[in-house]
Structures are given as structure tokens and as C-alpha cells.
C-alpha atoms as a PDB file:
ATOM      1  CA  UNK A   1     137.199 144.059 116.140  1.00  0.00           C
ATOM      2  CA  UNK A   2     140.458 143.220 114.511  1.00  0.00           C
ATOM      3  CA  UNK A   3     143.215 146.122 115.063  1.00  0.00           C
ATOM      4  CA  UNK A   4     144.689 147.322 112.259  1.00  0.00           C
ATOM      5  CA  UNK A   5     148.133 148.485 112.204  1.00  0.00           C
ATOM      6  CA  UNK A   6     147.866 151.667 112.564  1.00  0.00           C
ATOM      7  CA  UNK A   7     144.857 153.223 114.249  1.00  0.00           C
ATOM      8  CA  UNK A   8     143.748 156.010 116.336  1.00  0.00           C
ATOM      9  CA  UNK A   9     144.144 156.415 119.985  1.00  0.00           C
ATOM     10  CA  UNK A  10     142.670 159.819 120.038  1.00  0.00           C
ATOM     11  CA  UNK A  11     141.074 160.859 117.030  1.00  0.00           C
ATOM     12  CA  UNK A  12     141.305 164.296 115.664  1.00  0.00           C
ATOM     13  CA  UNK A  13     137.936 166.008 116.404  1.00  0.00           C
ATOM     14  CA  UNK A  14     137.795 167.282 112.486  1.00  0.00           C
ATOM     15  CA  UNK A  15     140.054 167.121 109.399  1.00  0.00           C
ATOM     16  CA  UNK A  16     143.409 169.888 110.393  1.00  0.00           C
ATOM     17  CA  UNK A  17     142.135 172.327 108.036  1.00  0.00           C
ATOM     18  CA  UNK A  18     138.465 172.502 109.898  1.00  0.00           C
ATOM     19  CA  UNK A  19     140.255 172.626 113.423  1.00  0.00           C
ATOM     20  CA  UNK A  20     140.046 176.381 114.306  1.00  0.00           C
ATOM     21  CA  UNK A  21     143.663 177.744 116.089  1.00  0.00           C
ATOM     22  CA  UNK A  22     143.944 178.363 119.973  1.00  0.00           C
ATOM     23  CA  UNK A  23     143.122 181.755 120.803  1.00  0.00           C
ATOM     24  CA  UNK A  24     144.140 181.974 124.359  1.00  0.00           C
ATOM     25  CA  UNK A  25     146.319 179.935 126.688  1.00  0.00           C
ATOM     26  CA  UNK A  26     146.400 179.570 130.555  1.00  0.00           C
ATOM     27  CA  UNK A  27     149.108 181.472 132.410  1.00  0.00           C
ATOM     28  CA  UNK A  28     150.194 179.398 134.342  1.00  0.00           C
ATOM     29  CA  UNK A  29     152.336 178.217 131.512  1.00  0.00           C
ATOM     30  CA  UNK A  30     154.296 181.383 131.053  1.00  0.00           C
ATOM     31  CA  UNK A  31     154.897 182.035 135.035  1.00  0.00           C
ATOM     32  CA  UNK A  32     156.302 178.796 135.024  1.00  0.00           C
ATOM     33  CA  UNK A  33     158.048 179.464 131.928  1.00  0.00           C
ATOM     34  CA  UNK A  34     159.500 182.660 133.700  1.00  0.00           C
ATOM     35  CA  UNK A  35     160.449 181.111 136.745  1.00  0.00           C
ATOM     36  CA  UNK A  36     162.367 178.466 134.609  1.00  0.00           C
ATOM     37  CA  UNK A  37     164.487 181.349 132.681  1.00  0.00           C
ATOM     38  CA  UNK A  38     165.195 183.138 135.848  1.00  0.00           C
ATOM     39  CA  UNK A  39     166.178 179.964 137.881  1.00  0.00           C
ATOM     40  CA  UNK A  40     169.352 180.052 134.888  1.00  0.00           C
ATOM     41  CA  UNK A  41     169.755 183.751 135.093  1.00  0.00           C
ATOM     42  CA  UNK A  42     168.644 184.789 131.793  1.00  0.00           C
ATOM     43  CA  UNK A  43     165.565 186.938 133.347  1.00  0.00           C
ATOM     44  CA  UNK A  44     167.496 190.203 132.451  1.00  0.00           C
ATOM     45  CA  UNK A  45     167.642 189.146 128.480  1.00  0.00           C
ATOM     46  CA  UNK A  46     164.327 187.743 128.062  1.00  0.00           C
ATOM     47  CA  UNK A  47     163.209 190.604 129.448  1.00  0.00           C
ATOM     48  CA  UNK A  48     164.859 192.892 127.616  1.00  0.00           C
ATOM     49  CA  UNK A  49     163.601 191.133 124.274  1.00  0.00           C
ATOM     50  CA  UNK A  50     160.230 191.253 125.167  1.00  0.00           C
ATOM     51  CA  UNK A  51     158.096 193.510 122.799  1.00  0.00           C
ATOM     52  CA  UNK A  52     156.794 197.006 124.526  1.00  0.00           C
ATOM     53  CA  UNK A  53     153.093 196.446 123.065  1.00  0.00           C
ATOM     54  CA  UNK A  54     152.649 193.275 125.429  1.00  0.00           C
ATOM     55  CA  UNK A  55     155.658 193.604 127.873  1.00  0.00           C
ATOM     56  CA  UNK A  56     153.719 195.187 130.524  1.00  0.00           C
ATOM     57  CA  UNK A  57     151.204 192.373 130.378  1.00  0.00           C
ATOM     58  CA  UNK A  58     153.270 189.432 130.088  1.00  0.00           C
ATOM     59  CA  UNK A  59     155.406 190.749 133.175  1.00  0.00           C
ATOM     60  CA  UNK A  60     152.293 191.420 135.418  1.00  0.00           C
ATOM     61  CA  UNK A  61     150.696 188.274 134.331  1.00  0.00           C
ATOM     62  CA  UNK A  62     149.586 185.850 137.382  1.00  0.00           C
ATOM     63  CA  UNK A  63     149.008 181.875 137.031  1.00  0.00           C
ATOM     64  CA  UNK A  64     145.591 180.315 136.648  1.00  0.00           C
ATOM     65  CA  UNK A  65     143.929 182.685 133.996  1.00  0.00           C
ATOM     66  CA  UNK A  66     143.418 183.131 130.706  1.00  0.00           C
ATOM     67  CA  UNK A  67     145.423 184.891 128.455  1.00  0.00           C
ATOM     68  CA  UNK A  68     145.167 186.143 124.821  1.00  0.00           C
ATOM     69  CA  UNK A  69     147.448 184.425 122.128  1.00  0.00           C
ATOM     70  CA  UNK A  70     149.099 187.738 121.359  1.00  0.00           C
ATOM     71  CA  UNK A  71     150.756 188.032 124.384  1.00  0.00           C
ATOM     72  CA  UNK A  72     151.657 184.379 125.085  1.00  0.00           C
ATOM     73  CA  UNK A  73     153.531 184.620 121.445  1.00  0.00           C
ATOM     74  CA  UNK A  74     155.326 188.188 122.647  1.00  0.00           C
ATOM     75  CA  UNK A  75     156.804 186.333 125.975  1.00  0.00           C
ATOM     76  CA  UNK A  76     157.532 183.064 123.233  1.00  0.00           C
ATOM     77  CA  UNK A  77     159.244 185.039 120.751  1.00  0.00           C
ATOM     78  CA  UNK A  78     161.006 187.025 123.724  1.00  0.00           C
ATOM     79  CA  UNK A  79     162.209 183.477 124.508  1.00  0.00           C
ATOM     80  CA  UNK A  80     163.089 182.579 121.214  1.00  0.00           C
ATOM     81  CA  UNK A  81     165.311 185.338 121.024  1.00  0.00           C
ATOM     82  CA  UNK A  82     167.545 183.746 123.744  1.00  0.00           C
ATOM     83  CA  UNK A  83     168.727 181.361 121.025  1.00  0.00           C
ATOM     84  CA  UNK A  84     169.525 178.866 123.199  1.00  0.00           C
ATOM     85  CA  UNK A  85     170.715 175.767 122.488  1.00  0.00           C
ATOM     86  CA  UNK A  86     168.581 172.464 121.640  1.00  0.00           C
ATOM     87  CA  UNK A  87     169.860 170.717 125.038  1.00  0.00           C
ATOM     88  CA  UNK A  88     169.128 173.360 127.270  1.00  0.00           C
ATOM     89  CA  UNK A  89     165.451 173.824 125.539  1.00  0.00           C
ATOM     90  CA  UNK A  90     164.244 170.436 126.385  1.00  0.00           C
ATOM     91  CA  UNK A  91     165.534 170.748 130.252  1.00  0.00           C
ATOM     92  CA  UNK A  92     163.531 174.264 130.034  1.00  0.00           C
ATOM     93  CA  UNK A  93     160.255 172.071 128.570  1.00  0.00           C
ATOM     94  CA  UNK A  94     160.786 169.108 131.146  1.00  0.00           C
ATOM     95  CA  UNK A  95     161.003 171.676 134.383  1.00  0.00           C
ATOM     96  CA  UNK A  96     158.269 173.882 132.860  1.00  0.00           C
ATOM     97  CA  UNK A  97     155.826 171.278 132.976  1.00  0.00           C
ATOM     98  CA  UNK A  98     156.579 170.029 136.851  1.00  0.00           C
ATOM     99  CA  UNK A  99     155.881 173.658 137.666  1.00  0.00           C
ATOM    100  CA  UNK A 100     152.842 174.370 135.589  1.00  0.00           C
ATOM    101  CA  UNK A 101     150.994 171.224 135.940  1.00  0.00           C
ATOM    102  CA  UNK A 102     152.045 170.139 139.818  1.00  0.00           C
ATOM    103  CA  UNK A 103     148.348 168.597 139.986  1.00  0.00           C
ATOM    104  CA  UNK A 104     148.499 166.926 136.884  1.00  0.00           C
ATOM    105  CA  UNK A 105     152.131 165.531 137.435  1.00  0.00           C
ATOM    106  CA  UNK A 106     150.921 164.032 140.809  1.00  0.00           C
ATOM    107  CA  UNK A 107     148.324 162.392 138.858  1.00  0.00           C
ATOM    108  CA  UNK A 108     150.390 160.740 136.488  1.00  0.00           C
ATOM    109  CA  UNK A 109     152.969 159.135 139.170  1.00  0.00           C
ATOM    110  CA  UNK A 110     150.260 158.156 140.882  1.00  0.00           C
ATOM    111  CA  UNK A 111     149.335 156.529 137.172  1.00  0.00           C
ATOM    112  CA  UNK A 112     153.157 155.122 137.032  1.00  0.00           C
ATOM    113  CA  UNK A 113     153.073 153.371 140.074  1.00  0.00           C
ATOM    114  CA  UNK A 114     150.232 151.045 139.358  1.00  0.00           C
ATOM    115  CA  UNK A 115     150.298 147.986 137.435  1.00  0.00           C
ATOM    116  CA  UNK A 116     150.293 147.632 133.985  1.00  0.00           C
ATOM    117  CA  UNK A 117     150.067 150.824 133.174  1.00  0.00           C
ATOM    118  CA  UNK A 118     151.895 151.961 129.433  1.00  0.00           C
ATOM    119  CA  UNK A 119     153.028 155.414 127.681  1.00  0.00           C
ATOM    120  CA  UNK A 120     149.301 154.516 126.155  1.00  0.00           C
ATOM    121  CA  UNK A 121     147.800 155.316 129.609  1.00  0.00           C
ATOM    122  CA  UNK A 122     149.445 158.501 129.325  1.00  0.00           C
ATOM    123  CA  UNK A 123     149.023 159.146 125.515  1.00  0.00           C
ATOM    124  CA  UNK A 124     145.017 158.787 126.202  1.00  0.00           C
ATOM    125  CA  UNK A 125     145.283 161.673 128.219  1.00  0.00           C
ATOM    126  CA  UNK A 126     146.741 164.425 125.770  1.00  0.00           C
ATOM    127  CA  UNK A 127     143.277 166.028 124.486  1.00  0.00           C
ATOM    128  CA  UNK A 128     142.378 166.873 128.020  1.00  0.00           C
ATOM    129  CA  UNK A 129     146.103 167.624 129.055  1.00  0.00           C
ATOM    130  CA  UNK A 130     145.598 170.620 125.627  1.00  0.00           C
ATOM    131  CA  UNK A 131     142.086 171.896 126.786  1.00  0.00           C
ATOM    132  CA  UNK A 132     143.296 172.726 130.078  1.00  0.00           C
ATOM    133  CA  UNK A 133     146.322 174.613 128.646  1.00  0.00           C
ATOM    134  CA  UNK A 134     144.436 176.278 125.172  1.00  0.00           C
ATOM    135  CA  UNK A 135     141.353 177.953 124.787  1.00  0.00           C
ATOM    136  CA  UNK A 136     139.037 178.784 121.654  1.00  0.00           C
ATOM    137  CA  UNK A 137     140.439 175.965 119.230  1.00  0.00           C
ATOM    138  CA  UNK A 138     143.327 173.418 118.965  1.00  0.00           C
ATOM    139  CA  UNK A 139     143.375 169.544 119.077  1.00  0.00           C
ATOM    140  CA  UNK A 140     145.636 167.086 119.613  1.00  0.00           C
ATOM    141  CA  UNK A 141     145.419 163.646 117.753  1.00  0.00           C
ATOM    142  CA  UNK A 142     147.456 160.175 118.696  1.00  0.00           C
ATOM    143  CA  UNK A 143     148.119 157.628 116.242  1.00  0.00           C
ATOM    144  CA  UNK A 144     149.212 154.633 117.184  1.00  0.00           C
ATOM    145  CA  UNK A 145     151.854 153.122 114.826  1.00  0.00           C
ATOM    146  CA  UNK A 146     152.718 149.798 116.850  1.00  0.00           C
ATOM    147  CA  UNK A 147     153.029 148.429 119.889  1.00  0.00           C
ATOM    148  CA  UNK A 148     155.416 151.365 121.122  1.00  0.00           C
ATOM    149  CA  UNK A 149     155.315 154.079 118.416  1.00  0.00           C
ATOM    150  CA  UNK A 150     153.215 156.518 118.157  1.00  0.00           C
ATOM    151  CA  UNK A 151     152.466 160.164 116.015  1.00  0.00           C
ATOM    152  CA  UNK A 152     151.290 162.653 118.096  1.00  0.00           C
ATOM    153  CA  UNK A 153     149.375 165.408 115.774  1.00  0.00           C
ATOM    154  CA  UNK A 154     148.819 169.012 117.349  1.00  0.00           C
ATOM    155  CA  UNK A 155     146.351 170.788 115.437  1.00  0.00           C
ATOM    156  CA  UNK A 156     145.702 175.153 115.835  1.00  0.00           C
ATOM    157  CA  UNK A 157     148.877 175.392 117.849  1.00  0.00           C
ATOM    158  CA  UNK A 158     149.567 179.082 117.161  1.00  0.00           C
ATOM    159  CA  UNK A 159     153.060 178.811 118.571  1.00  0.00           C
ATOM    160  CA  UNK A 160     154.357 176.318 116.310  1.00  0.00           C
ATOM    161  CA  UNK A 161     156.143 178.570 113.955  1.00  0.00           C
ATOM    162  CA  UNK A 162     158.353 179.358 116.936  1.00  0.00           C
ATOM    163  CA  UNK A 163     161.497 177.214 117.032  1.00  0.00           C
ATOM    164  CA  UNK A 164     161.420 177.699 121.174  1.00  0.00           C
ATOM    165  CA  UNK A 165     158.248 176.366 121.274  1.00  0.00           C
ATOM    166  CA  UNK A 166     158.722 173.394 118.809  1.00  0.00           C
ATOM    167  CA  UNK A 167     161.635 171.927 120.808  1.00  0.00           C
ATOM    168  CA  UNK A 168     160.514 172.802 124.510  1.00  0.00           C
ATOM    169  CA  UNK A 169     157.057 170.785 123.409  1.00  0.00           C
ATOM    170  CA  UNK A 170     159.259 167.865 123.324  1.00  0.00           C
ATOM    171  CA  UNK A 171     160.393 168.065 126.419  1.00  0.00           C
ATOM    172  CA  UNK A 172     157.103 168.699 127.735  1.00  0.00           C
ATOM    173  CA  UNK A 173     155.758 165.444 126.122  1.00  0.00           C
ATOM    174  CA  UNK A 174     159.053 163.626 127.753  1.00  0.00           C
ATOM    175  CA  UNK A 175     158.391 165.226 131.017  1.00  0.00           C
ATOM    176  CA  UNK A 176     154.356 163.309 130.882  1.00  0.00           C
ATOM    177  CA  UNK A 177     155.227 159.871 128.859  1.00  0.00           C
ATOM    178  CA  UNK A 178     158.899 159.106 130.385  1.00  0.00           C
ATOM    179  CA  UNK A 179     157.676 157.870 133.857  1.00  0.00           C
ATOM    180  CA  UNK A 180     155.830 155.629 132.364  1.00  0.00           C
ATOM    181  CA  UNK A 181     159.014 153.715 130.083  1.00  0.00           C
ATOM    182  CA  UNK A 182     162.593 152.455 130.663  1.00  0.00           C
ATOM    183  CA  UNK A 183     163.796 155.178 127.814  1.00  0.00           C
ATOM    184  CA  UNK A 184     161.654 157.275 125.357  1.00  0.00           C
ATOM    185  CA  UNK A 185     162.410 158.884 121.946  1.00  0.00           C
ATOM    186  CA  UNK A 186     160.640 162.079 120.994  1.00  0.00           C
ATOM    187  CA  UNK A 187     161.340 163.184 117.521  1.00  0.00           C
ATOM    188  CA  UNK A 188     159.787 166.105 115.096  1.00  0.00           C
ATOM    189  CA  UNK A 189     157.852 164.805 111.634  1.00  0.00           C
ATOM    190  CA  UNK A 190     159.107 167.974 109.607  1.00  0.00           C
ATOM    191  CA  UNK A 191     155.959 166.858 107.240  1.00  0.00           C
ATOM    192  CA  UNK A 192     153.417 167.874 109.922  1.00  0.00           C
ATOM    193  CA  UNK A 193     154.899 171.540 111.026  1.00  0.00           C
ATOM    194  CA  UNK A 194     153.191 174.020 108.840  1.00  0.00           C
ATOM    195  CA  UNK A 195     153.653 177.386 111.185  1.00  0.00           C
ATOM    196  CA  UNK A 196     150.105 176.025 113.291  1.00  0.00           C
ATOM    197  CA  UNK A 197     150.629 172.385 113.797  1.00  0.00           C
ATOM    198  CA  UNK A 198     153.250 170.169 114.979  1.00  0.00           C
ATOM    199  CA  UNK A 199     153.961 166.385 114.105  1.00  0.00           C
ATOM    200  CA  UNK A 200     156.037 163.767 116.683  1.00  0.00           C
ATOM    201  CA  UNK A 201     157.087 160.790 116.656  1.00  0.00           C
ATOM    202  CA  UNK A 202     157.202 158.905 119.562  1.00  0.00           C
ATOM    203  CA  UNK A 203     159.263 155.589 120.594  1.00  0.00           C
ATOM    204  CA  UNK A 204     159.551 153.796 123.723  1.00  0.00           C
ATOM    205  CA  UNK A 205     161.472 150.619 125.406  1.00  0.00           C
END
């Protein structure tokens, strides 16, 4: 078969408006995500933005369970509120994901190290990467635009209104593809965020 220019590496599951939203994520993510904002001292103010309906919940949460989206968006919003800058939000994302997914990580060097492995090897990976991390709904879709570009479509991402979460994502897609280029380029497509989806743009030498 004859590839076109543009073709799917992972195919959505169902057209975005048919893919029901994520209604719970794993934990792990946010004690990670805690760990990383207390490592930089800023423990005290995320706490202290947290909303009282889910504070006592997000604080007592431990790693490897389930947890509903309400609660993951209280300790994202908390972290929102830090207002930190862009820089600082995609070291947060890179250092998040080493903690959060040391078994997956491992995998991936291991991945890196052999031969003639790409950012595709990786790339292939991102629809079991998601169900590991969301529950109840959610996809994610890669496009491949050449031989080293590529749209990466998340689909009923319930975060993704949440400027915190839009920019950390990137460095959580740097922290998985990186190891596997000399330099990558991760970049938002503004078309694709609509409040529960996310659009970007990879590029890679």
C-alpha cells in the first residue's frame, strides 16, 4: 500500500465529538505532581489554593488508585493558581513523568538504546501510555505529517481548559519522545484546544 502523506499512526477510536471525556485519573499522577511542587518549595501555596470541598482528599490521596475527575481538577486548578511561568511548567511536566511512570520510563530507555528505533516507536505507544493514566473515556490520536512531524490529538481530556495542564502536557510528551531524537519541538495547535481536547505539533531532528 502506497503511503500517503499524511496518515494515521494511531487512529482516533471515534470521531472527537463521539469520544466520551475521562472521568477518573490514576493518582499516581498527582503524588508525583506534589512531590514535584514541594521539591521547589511552593507546597505551602498550592496548598493553600486548594479548594476545601476536595482538599482533604487530594492531600490524603496515595499513588496507584483511581481517582474521580473532580478532585484531580481541584489539585490542577490549585496548581494553576501558582501562575508560574511557561519555563518552569515544562521542567514540572518533564520531572512529573520520571516520577509517575518509573516503570514505563525504564521501558522506553530500554526502547532508546536499541537500534533503529524512532520518536515513531514511541509515538505508537501514546493510547496505552493515556489508558493507564485516564479512566471512563479519552483517546489520544497520532497523525503523522512526514517523516518527522507529527499531530498528536487528545480527545475527553477534562483538564485541558487548564493553562497548567496544557503546558506541563508538553513537557510530559518531551520527557517520553526526546530520548529517542537529537532535539525535539513540541508546540500547541490553538485550532484543536476546545476546553476538552488538546492539539500538538510535534518536530524532531
Amino acid at each position: 500500500m502506497r503511503r500517503t502523506e499524511e496518515e494515521w499512526l494511531v487512529p482516533l477510536p471515534a470521531p472527537p465529538d463521539r469520544i466520551p471525556d475521562a472521568t477518573h485519573m490514576r493518582s499516581t499522577w498527582l503524588t508525583a505532581s506534589q512531590a514535584t511542587l514541594r521539591e521547589r518549595g511552593l507546597g505551602p501555596r498550592y496548598e493553600a489554593a486548594l479548594d476545601r470541598a476536595h482538599r482533604d482528599t487530594v492531600l490524603s490521596v496515595v499513588a496507584g488508585v483511581w481517582i474521580p475527575m473532580a478532585a484531580a481538577r481541584a489539585h490542577y486548578l490549585a496548581c494553576d493558581a501558582l501562575d508560574l511561568p511557561e519555563d518552569d511548567l515544562l521542567e514540572i511536566g518533564a520531572a512529573a513523568t520520571r516520577r509517575a511512570n518509573a516503570t514505563n520510563v525504564a521501558f522506553i530507555v530500554r526502547l532508546a538504546q536499541g537500534a533503529g528505533v524512532t520518536p515513531w516507536t514511541m509515538l505508537a505507544q501514546t493510547q496505552r501510555l493515556w489508558s493507564r493514566t485516564f479512566d471512563g473515556g479519552g483517546a489520544v490520536g497520532v497523525l503523522r505529517q512526514g517523516p518527522k512531524e507529527a499531530c498528536v490529538r487528545i480527545i475527553g481530556y477534562p483538564l485541558a481548559d487548564i493553562r497548567y495542564n496544557r503546558v506541563t502536557m508538553r513537557g510530559i510528551v518531551s520527557g517520553f519522545v526526546a530520548m529517542f531524537c537529537e532535539r525535539l519541538y513540541v508546540r500547541e495547535i490553538p485550532a484543536y484546544n476546545d476546553g476538552r481536547s488538546q492539539g500538538l505539533r510535534l518536530s524532531w531532528v
